[in-house]
C-alpha atoms as a PDB file:
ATOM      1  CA  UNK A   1     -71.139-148.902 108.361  1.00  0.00           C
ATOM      2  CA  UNK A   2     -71.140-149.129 112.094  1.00  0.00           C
ATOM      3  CA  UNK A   3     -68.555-147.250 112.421  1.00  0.00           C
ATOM      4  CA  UNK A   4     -70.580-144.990 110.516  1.00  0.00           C
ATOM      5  CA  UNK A   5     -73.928-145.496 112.959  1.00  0.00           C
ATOM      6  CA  UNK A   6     -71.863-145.251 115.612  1.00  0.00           C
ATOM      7  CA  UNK A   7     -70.206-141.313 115.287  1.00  0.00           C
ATOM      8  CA  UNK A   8     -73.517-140.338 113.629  1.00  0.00           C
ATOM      9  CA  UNK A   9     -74.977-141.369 117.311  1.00  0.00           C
ATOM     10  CA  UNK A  10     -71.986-139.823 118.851  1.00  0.00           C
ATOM     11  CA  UNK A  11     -72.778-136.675 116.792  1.00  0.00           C
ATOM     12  CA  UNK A  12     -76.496-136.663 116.953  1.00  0.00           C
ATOM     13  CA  UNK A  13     -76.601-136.997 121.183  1.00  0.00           C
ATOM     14  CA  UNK A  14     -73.499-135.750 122.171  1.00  0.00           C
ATOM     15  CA  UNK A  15     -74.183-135.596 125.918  1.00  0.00           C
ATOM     16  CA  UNK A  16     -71.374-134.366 128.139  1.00  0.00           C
ATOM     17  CA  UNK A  17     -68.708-133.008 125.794  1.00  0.00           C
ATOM     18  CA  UNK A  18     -65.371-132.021 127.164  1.00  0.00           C
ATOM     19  CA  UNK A  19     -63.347-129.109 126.364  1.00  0.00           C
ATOM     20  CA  UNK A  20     -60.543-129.023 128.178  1.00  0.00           C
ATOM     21  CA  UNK A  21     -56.969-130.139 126.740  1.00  0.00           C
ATOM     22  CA  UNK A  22     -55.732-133.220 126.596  1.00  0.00           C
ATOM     23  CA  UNK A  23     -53.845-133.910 129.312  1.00  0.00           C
ATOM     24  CA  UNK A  24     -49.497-134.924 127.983  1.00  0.00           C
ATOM     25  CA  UNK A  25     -50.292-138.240 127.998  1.00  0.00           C
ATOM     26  CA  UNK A  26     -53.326-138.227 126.097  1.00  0.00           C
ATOM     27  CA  UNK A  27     -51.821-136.458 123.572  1.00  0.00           C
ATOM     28  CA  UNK A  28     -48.752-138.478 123.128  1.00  0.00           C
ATOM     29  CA  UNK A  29     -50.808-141.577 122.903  1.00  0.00           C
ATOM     30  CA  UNK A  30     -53.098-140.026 119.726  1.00  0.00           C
ATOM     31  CA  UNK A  31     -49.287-138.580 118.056  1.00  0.00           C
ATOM     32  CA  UNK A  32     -48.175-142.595 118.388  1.00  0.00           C
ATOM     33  CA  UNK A  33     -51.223-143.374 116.830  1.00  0.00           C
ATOM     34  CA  UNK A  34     -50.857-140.482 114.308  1.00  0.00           C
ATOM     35  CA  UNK A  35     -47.292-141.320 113.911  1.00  0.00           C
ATOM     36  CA  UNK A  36     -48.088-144.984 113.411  1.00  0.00           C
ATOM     37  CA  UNK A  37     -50.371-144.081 110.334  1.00  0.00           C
ATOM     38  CA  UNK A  38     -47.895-141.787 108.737  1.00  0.00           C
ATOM     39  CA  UNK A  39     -45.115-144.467 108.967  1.00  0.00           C
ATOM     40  CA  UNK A  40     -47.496-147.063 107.200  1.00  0.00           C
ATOM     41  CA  UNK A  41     -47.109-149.208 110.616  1.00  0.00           C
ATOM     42  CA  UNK A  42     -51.397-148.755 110.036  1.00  0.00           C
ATOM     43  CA  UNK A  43     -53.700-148.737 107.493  1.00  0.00           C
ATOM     44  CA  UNK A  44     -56.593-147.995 109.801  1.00  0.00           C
ATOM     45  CA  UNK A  45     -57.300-145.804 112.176  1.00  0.00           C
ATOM     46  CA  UNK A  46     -60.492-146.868 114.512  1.00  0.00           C
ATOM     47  CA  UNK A  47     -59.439-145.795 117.567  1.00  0.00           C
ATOM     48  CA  UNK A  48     -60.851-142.490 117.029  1.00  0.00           C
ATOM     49  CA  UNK A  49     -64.689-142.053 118.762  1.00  0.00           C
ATOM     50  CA  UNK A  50     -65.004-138.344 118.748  1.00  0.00           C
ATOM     51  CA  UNK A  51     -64.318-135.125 116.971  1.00  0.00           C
ATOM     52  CA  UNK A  52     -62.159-133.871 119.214  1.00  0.00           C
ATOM     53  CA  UNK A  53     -60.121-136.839 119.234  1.00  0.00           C
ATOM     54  CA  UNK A  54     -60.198-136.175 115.302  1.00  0.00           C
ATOM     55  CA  UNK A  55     -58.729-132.685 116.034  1.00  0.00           C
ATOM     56  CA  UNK A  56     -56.239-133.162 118.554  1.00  0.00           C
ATOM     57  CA  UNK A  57     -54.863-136.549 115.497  1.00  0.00           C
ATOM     58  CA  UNK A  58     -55.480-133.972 112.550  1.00  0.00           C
ATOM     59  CA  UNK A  59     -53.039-131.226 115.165  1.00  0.00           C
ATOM     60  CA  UNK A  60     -50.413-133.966 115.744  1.00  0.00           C
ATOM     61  CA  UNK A  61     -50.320-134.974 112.086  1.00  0.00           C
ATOM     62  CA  UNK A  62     -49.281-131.542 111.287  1.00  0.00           C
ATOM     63  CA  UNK A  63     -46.289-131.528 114.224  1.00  0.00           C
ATOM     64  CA  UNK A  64     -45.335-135.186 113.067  1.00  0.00           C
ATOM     65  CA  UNK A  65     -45.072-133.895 109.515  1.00  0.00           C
END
């Protein structure tokens, strides 16, 4: 649930929201996390705090698989 509260806030006042691509590193750390969760190393995935980070995990997902 606070999860929850928490990207509802995220959502609701999104302030300064960045566009730009992650940089190589940024994205290989969210495919290890992506690749993590496919393996079954992780149920869970909480490291995510924004949409964007939800897109660039959803775009490695599909490389990874």
């Amino acid at each position: 649930m606070k999860q929850e509260l928490a990207m509802h806030d995220t959502l609701a006042n999104p302030g300064v929201v960045s566009t730009e691509p992650y940089t190589a590193e940024q994205a290989y750390d969210i495919q290890k996390v992506a690749s993590d969760y496919l393996t079954g190393k992780v149920d869970d995935i909480d490291d995510l705090s924004s949409v964007r980070q939800v897109n660039e995990f959803l775009a490695q997902m599909r490389n990874l698989f």
